[in-house]
Protein backbone atom coordinates (compact mmCIF):
# COMPACT_ATOMS: atom_id res chain seq x y z
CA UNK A 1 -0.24 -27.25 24.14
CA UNK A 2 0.95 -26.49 27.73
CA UNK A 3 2.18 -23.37 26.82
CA UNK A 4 -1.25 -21.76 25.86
CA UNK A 5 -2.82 -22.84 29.72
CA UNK A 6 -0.95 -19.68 30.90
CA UNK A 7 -1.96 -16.31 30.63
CA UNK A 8 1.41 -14.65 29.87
CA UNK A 9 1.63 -16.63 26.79
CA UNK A 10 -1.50 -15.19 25.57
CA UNK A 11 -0.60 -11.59 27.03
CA UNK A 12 2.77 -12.44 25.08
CA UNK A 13 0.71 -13.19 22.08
CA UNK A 14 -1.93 -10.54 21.67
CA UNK A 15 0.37 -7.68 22.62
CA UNK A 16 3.05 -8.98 20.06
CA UNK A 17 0.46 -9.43 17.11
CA UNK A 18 -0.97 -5.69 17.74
CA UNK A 19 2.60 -4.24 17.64
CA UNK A 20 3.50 -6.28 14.78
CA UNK A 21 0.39 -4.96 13.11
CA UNK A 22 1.43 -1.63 13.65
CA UNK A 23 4.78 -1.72 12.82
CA UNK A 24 4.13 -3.37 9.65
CA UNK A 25 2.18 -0.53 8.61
CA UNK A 26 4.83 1.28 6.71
CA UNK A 27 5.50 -1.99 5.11
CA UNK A 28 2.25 -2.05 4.12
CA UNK A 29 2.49 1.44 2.86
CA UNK A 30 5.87 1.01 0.89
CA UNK A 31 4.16 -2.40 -0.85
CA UNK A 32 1.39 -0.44 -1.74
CA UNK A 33 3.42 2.13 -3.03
CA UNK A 34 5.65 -0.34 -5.25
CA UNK A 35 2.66 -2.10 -6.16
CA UNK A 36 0.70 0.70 -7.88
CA UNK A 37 3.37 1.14 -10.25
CA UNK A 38 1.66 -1.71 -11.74
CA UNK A 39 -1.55 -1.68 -14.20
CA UNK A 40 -4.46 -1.36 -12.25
CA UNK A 41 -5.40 -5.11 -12.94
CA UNK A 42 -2.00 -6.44 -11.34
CA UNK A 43 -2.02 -3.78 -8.05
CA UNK A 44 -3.94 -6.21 -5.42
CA UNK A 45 -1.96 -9.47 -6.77
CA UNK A 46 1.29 -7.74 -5.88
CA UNK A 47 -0.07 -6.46 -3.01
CA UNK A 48 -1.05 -9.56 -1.62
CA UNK A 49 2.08 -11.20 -3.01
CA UNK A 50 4.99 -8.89 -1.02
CA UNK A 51 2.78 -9.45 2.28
CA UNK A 52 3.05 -13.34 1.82
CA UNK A 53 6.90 -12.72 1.12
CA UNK A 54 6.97 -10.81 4.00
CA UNK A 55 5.75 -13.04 6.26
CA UNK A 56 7.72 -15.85 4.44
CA UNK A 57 10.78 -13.32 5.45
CA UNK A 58 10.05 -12.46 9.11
CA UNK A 59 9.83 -16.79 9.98
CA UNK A 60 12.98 -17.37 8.12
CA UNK A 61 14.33 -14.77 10.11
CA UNK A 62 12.95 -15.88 13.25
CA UNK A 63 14.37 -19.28 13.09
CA UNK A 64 18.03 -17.89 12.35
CA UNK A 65 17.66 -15.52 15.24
CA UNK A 66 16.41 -17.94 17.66
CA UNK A 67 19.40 -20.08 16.50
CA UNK A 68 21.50 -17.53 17.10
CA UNK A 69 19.78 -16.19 21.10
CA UNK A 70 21.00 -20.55 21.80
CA UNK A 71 24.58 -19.53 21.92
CA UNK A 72 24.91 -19.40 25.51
CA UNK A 73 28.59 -20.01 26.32
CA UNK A 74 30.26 -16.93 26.11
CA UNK A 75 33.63 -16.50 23.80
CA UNK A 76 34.38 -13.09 24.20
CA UNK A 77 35.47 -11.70 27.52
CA UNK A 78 36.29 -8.29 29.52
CA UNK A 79 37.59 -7.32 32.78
CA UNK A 80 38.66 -3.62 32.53
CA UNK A 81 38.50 -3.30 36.51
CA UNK A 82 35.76 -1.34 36.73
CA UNK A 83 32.93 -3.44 34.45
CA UNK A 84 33.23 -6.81 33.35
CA UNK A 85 31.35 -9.20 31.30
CA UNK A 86 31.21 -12.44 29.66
CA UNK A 87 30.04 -11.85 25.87
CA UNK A 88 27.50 -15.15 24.24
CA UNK A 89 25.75 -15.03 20.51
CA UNK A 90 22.75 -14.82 22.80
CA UNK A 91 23.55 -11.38 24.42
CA UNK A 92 25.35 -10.28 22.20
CA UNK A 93 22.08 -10.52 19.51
CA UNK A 94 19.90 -8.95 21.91
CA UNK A 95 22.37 -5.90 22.61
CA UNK A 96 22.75 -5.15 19.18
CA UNK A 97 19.35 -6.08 18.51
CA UNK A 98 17.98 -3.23 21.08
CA UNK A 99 20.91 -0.40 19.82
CA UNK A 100 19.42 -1.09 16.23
CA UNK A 101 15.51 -0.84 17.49
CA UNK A 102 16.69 2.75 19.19
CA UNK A 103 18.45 4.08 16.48
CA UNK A 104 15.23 2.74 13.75
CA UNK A 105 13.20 4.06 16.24
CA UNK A 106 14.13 7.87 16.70
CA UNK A 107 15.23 7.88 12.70
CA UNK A 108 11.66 6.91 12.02
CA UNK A 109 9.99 9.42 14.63
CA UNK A 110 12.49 12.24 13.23
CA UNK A 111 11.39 11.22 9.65
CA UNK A 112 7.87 11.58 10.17
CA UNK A 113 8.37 14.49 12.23
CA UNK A 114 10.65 16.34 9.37
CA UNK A 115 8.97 15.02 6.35
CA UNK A 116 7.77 11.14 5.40
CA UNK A 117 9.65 8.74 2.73
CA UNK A 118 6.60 7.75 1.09
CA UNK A 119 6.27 11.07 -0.47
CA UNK A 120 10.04 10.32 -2.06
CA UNK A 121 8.66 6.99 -3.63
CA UNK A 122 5.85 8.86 -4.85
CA UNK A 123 8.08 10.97 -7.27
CA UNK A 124 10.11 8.15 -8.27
CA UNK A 125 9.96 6.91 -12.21
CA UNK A 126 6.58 4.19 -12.80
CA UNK A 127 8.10 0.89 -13.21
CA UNK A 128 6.10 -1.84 -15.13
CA UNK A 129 7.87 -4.73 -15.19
CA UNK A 130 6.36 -6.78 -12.55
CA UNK A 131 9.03 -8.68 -11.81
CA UNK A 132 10.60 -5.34 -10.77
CA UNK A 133 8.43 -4.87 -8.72
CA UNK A 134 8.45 -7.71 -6.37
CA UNK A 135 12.09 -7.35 -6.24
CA UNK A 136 11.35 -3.69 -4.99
CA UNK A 137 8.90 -5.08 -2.31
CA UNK A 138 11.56 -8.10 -1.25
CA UNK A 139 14.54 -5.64 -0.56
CA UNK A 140 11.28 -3.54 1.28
CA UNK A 141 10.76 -6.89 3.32
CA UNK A 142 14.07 -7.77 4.50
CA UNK A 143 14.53 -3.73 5.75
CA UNK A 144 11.59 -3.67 7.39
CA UNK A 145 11.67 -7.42 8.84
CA UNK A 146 14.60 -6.55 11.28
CA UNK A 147 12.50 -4.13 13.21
CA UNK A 148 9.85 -7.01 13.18
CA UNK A 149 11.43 -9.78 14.54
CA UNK A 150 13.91 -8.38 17.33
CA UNK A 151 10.65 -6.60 18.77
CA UNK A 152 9.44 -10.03 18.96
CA UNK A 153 12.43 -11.78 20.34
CA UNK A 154 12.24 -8.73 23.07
CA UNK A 155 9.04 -9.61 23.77
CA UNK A 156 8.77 -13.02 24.32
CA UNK A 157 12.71 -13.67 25.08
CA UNK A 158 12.32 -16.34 28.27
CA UNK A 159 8.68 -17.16 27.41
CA UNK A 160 8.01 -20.82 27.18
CA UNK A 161 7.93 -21.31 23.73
CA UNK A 162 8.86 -18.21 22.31
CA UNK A 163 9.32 -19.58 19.00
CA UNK A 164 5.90 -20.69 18.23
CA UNK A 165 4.53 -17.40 19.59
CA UNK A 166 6.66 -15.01 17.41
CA UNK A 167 5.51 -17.40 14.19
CA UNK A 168 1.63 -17.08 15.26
CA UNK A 169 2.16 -13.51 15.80
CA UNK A 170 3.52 -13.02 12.57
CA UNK A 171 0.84 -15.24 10.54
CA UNK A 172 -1.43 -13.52 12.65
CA UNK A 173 -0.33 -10.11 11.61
CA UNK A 174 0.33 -10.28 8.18
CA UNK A 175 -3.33 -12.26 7.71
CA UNK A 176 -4.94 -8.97 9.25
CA UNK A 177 -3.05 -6.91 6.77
CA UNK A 178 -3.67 -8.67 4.14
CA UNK A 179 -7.96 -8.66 4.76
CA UNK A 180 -7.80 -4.62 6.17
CA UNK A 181 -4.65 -3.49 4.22
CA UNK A 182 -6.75 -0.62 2.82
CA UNK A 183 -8.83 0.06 6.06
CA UNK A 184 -5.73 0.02 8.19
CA UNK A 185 -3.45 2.35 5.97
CA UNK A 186 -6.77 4.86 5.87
CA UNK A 187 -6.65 4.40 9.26
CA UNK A 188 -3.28 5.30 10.37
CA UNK A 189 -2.86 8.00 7.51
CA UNK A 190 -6.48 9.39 9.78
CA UNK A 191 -4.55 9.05 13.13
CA UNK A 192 -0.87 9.60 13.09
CA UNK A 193 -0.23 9.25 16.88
CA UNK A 194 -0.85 5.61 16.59
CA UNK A 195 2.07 4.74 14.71
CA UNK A 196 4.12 7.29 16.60
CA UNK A 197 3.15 5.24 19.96
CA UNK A 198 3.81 2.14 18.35
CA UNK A 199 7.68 3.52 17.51
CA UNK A 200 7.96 4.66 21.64
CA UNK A 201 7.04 1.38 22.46
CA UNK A 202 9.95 0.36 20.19
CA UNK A 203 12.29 2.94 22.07
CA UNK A 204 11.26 1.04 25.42
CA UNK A 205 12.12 -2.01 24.41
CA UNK A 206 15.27 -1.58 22.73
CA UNK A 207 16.23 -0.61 26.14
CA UNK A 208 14.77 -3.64 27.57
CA UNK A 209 16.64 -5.49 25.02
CA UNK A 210 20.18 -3.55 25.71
CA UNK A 211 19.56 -4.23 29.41
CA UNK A 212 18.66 -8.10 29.02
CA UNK A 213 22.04 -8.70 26.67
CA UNK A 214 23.97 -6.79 29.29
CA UNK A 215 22.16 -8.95 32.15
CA UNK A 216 22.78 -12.26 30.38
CA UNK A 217 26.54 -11.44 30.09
CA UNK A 218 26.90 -10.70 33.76
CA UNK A 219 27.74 -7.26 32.94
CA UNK A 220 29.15 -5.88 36.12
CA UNK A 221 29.50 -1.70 36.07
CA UNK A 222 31.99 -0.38 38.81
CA UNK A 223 30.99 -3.88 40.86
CA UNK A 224 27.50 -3.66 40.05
CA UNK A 225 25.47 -6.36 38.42
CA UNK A 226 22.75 -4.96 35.48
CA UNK A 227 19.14 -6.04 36.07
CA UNK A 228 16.36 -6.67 33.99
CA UNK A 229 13.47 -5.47 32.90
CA UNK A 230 10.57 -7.13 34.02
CA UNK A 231 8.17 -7.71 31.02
CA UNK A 232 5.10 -7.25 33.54
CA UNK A 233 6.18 -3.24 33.45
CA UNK A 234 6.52 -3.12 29.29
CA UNK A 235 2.96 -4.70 28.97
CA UNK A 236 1.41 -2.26 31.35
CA UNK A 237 2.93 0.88 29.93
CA UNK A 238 2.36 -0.10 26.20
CA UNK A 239 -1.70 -0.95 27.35
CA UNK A 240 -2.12 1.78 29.57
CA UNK A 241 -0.56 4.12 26.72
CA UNK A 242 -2.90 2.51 24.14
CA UNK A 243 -5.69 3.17 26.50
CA UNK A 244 -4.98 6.55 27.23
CA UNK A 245 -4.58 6.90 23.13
CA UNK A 246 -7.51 5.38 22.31
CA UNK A 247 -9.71 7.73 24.49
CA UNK A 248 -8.02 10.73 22.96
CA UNK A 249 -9.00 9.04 19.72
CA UNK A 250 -12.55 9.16 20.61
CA UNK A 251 -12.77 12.82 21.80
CA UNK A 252 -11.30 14.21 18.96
CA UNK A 253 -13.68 11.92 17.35
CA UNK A 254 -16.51 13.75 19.40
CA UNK A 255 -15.47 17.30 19.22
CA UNK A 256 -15.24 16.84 15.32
């Protein structure tokens, strides 16, 4: 495919699949949660089943979203003298899409600074049934799809086909979690900070989002017209942050 002979696809690509790793971490956690409500004998098949439903969830959703980013002509719009814009399903998606990423984004940080919600599942009543139990891990799929897939609309939004990224992303992804689900939830439970990065990066690109939707409505703000973000800039601050993480990660290592 022509869209894999250029090098921002596959800087598109990789960077997507490590955040969506990341971020499905507490999806992970939650499933694993759910799942050992279960006899010990039924714990890795549920497991493995709410990751294949998630990923089933995140493409469905992908397709409606990117269905929804077409709607170009606008149908909504405002001149109140001193900003104007022309509202489409395409900037109006991403605008919301980026206010929801801040506001998941700083809840999440605040929760883990404050206290964590996996420690509330903990204490709720066992549940056998496991039929209950994958409808547990659904609703826990749909919740924490939305954060998923409008990172990965941000991300790739204006890439040359976007759509077929986000999907390899995802399979990607949830294929990783489903081999190191144990190794990766050890690992993140070990090192904190990397999840906490991972929901920054979020808070930068809701605001890439908020800024695109605003950009592709011809927003206008006392006469003047709001930019974008170029991409270039939210791949080198999330690598050079992972760098700089990664290091601290192996001095600590050291000094311990």
């Amino acid at each position: 495919m022509e869209i894999f002979a250029n090098a921002d696809t596959w800087v598109a690509l990789l960077t997507l699949t490590f955040l969506e790793i990341i971020l499905g971490i507490d999806n992970v956690i939650f499933i694993s949660i759910s799942a050992n409500k279960l006899p010990k004998n039924k714990v890795k098949k549920a497991t493995l089943w709410g990751l294949t439903l998630a990923m089933l969830t995140r493409i469905l959703l992908l397709f409606s979203v990117s269905y929804l980013i077409a709607l170009k002509d606008p149908f909504v719009k405002i001149d109140w003298g001193w900003f104007t814009s022309d509202f489409t399903g395409q900037s109006l998606i991403l605008f919301f899409g980026g206010l929801f990423l801040l506001y998941k984004s700083t809840k999440e940080i605040r929760q883990k600074v404050e206290t964590t919600e996996e420690k509330k599942l903990i204490k709720t009543p066992k549940v056998i049934s496991f039929k209950s139990v994958i409808i547990q891990i659904i609703l826990i799929d749909i919740v924490f799809s939305f954060d998923s897939i409008l990172t990965a609309v941000g991300m790739t939004n204006g890439i040359d086909g976007a759509l077929i990224i986000m999907i390899i992303a995802v399979i990607l992804s949830i294929i990783v979690m489903m081999i190191f689900s144990q190794p990766i939830n050890q690992f993140v439970h070990r090192n904190p900070t990397i999840q906490m990065l991972a929901l920054s990066f979020l808070i930068l690109i809701g605001f890439m989002l908020i800024a695109e939707g605003a950009h592709l409505s011809h927003t206008k703000i006392f006469n003047k017209s709001v930019g974008i973000i170029p991409k270039g800039y939210l791949y080198f601050a999330i690598a050079f942050s992972l760098g700089v993480e990664l290091l601290n990660l192996k001095s600590r290592k050291k000094e311990n």
